[in-house]
PDB file of N, CA and C in Angstrom:
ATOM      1  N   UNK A   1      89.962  89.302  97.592  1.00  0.00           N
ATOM      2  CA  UNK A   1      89.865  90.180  98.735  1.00  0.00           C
ATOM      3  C   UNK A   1      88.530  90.904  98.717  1.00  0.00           C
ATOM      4  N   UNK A   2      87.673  90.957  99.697  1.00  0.00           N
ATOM      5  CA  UNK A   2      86.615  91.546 100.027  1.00  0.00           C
ATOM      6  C   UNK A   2      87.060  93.077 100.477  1.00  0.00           C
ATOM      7  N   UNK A   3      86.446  94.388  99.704  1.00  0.00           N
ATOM      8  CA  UNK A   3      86.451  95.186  99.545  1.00  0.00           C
ATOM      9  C   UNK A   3      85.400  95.997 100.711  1.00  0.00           C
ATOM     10  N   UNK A   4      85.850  96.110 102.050  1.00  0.00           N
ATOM     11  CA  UNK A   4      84.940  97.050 103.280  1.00  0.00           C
ATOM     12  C   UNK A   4      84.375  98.491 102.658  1.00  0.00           C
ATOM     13  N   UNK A   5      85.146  98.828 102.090  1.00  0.00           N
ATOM     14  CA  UNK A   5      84.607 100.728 101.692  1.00  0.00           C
ATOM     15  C   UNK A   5      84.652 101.067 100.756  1.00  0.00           C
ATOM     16  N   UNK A   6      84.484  99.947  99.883  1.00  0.00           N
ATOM     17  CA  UNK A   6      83.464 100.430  98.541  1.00  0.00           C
ATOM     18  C   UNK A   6      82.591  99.569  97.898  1.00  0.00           C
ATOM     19  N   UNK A   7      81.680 100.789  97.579  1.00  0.00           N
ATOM     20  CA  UNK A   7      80.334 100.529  97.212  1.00  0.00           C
ATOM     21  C   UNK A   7      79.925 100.556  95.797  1.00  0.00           C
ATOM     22  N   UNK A   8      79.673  99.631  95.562  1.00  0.00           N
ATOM     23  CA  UNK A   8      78.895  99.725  93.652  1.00  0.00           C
ATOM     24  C   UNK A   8      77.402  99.417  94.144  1.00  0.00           C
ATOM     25  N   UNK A   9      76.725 100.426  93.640  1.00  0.00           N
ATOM     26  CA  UNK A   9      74.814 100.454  93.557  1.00  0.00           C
ATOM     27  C   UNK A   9      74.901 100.830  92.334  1.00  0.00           C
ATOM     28  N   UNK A  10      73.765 100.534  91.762  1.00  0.00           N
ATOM     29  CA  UNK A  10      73.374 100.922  90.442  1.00  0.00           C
ATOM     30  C   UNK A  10      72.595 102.290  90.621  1.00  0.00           C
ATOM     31  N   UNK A  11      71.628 102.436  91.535  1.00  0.00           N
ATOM     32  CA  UNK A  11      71.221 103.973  91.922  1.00  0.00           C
ATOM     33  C   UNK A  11      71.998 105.028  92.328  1.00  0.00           C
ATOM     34  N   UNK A  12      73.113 104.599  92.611  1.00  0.00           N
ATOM     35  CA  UNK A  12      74.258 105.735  93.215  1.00  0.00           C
ATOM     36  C   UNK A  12      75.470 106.158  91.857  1.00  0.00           C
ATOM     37  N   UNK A  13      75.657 107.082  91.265  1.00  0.00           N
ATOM     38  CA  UNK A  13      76.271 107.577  90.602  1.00  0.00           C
ATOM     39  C   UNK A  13      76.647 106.311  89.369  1.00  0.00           C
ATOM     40  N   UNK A  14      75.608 105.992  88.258  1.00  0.00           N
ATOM     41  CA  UNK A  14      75.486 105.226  87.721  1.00  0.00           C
ATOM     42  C   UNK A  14      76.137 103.892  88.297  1.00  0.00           C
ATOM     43  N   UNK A  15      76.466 103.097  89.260  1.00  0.00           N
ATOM     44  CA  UNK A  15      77.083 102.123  89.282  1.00  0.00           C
ATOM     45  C   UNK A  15      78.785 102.297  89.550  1.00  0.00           C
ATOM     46  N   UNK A  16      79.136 103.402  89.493  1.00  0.00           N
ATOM     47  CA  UNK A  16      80.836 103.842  89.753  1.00  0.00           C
ATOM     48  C   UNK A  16      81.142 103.243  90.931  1.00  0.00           C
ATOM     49  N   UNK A  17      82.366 102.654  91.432  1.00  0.00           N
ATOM     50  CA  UNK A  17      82.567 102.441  92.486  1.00  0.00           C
ATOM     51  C   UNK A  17      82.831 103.554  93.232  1.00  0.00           C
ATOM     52  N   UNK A  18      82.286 103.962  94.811  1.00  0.00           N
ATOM     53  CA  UNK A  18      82.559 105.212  95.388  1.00  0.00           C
ATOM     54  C   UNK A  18      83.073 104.779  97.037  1.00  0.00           C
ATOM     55  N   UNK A  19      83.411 105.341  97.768  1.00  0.00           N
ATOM     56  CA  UNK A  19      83.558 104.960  98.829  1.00  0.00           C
ATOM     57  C   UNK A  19      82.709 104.821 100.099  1.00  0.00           C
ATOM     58  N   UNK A  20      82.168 104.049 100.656  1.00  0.00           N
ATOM     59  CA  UNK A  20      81.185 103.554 101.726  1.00  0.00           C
ATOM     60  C   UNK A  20      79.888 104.423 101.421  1.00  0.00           C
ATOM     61  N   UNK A  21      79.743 104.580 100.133  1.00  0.00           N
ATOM     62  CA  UNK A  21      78.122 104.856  99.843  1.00  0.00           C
ATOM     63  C   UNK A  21      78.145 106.350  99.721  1.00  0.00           C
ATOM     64  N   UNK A  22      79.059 106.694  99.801  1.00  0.00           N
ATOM     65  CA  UNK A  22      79.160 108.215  99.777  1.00  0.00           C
ATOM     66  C   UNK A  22      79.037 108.267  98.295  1.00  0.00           C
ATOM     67  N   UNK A  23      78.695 109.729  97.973  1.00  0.00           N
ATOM     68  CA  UNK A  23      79.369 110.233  96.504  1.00  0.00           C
ATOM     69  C   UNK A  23      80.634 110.571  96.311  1.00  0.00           C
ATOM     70  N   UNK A  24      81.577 109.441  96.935  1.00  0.00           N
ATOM     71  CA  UNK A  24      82.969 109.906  96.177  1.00  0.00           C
ATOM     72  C   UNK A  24      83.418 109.034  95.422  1.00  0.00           C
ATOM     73  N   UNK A  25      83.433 108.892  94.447  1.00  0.00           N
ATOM     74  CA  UNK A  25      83.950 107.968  93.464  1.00  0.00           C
ATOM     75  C   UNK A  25      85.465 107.720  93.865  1.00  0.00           C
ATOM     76  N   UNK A  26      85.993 106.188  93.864  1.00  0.00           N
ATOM     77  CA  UNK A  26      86.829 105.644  93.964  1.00  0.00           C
ATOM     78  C   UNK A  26      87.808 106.558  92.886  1.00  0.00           C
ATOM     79  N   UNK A  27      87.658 106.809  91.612  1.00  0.00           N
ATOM     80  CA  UNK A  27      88.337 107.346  90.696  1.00  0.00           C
ATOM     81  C   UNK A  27      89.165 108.725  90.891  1.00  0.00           C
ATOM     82  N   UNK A  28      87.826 109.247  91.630  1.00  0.00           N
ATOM     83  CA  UNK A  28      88.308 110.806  92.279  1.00  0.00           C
ATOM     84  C   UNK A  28      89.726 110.532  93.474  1.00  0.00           C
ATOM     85  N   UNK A  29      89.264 109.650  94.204  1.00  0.00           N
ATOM     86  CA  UNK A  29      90.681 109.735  95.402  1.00  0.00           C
ATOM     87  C   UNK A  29      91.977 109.083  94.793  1.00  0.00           C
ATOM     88  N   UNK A  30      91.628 108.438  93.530  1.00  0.00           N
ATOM     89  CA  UNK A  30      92.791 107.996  92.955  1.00  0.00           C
ATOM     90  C   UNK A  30      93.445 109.105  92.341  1.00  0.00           C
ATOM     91  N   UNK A  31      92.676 109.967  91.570  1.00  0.00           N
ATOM     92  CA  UNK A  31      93.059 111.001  90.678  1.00  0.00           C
ATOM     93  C   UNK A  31      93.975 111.820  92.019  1.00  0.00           C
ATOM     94  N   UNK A  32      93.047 111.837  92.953  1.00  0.00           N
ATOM     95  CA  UNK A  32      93.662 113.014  93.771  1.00  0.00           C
ATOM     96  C   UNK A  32      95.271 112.623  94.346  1.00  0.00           C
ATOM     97  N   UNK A  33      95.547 111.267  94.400  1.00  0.00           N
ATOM     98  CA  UNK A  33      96.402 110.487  95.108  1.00  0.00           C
ATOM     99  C   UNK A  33      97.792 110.768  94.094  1.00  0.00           C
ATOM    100  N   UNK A  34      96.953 110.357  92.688  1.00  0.00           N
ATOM    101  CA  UNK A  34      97.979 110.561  91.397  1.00  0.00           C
ATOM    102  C   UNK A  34      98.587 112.228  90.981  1.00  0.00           C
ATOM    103  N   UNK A  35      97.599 113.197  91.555  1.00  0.00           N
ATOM    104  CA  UNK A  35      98.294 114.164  91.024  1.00  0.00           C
ATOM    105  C   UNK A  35      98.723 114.482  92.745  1.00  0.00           C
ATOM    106  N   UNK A  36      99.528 113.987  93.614  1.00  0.00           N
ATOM    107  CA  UNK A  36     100.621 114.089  94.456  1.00  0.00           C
ATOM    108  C   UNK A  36      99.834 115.034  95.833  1.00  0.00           C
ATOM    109  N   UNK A  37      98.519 115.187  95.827  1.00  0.00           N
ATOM    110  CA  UNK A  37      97.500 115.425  96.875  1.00  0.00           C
ATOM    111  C   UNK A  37      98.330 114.331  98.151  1.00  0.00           C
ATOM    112  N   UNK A  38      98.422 114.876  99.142  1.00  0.00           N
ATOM    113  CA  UNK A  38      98.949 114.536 100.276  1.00  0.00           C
ATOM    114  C   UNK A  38      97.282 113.781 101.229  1.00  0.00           C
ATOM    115  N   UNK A  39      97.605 112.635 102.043  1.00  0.00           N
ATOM    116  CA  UNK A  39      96.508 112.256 102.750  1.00  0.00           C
ATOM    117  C   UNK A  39      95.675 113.897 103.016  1.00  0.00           C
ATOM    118  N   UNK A  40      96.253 114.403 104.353  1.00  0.00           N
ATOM    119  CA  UNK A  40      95.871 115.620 104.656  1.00  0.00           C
ATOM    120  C   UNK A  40      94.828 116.393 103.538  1.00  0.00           C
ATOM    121  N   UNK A  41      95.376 116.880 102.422  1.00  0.00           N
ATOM    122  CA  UNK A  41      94.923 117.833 101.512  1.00  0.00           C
ATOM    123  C   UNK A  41      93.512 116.872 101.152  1.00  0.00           C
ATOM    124  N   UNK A  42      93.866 115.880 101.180  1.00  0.00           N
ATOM    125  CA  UNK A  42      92.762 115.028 100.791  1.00  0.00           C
ATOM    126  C   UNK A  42      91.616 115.183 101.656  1.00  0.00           C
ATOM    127  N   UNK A  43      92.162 114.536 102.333  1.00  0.00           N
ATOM    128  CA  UNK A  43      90.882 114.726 103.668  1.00  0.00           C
ATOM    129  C   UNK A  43      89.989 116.242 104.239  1.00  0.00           C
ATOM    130  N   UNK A  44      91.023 116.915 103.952  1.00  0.00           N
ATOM    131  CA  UNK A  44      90.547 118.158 103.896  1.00  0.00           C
ATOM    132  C   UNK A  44      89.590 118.571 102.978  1.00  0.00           C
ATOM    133  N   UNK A  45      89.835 117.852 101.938  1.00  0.00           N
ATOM    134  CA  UNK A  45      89.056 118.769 100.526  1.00  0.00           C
ATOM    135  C   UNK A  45      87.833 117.726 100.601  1.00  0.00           C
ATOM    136  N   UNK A  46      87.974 116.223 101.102  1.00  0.00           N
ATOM    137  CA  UNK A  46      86.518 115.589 101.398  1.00  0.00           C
ATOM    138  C   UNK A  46      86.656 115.445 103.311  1.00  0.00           C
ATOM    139  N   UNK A  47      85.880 115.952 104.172  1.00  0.00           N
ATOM    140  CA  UNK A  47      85.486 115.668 105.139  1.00  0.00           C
ATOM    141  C   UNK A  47      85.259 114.544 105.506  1.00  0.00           C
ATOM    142  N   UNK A  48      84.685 114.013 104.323  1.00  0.00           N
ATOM    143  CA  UNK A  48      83.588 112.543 105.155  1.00  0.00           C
ATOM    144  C   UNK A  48      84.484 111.531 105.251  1.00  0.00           C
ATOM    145  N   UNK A  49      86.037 111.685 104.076  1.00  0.00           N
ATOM    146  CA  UNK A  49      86.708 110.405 103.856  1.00  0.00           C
ATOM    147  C   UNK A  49      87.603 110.320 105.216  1.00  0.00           C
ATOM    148  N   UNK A  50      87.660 108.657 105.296  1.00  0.00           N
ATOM    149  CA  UNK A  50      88.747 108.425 106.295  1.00  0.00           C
ATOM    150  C   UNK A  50      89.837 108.142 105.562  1.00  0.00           C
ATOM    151  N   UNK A  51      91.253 107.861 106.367  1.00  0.00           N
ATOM    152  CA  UNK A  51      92.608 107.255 105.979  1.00  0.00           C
ATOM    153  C   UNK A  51      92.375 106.175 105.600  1.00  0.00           C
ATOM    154  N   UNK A  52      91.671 105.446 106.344  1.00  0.00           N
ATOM    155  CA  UNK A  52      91.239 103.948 105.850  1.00  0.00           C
ATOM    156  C   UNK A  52      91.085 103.677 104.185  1.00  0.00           C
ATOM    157  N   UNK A  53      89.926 104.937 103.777  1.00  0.00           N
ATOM    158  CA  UNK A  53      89.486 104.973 102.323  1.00  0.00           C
ATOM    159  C   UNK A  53      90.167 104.982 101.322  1.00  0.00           C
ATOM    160  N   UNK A  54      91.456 105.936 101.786  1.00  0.00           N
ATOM    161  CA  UNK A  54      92.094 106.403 100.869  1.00  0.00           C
ATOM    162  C   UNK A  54      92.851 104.955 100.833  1.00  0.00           C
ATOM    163  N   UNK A  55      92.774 104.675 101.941  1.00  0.00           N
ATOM    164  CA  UNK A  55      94.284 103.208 101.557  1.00  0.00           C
ATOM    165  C   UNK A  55      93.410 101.971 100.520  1.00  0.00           C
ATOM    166  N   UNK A  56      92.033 101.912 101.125  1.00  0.00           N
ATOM    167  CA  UNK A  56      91.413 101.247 100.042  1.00  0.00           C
ATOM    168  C   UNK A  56      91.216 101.119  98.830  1.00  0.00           C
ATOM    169  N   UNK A  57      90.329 102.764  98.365  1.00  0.00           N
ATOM    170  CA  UNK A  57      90.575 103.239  96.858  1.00  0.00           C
ATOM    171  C   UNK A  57      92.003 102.743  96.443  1.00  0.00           C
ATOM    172  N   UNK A  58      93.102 103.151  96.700  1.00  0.00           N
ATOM    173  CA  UNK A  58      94.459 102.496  95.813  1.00  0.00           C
ATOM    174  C   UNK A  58      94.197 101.090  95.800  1.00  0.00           C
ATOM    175  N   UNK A  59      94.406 100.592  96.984  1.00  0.00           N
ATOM    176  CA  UNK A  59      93.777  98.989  96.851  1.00  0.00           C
ATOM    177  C   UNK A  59      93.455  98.694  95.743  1.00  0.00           C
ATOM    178  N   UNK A  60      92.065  98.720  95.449  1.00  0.00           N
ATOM    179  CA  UNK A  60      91.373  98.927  94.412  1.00  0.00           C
ATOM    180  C   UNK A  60      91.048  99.149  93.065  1.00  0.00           C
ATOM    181  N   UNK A  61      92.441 100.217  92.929  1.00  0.00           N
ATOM    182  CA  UNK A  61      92.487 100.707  91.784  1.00  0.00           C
ATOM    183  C   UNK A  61      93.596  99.265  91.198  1.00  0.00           C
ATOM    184  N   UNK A  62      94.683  98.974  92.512  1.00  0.00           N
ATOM    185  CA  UNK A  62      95.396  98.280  91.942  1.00  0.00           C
ATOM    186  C   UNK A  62      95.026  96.656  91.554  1.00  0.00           C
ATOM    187  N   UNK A  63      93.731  96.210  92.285  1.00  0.00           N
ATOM    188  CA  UNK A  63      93.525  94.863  91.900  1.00  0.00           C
ATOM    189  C   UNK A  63      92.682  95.114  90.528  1.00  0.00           C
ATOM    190  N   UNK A  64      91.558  96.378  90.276  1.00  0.00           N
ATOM    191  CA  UNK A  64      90.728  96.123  89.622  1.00  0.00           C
ATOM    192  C   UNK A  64      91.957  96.402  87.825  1.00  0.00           C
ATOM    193  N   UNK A  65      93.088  96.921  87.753  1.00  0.00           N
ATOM    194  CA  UNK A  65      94.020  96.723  87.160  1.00  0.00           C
ATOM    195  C   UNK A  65      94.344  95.558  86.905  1.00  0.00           C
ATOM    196  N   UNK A  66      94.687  94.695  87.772  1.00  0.00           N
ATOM    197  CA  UNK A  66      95.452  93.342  87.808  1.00  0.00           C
ATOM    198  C   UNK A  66      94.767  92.116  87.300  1.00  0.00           C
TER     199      UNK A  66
END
């Protein structure tokens, strides 16, 4: 599966995967997802992220697991 909204650069936050080039690390919306952060609270606490992102980051977390 080809991954739309996230980004690995090597100039952008050592190479972390983050979401569409932003500085949000994929790790962070997972963390936020895992400690029971609601879409809303989420989005709130980052502006820039969409719903989309957040559904991705899990995505993500769950293939790069698998």
């Amino acid at each position: 599966m080809k991954f739309t909204r996230i980004t690995v650069r090597s100039d952008q936050i050592g190479g972390v995967p983050c979401i569409r080039g932003l500085q949000i690390p994929v790790a962070t919306v997972i963390r936020m997802v895992a400690n029971h952060m609601t879409e809303k609270e989420i989005l709130t606490a980052y502006p820039d992220l969409e719903p989309e992102d957040i559904q991705e980051a899990m995505l993500f977390a769950v293939r790069s697991c698998a």
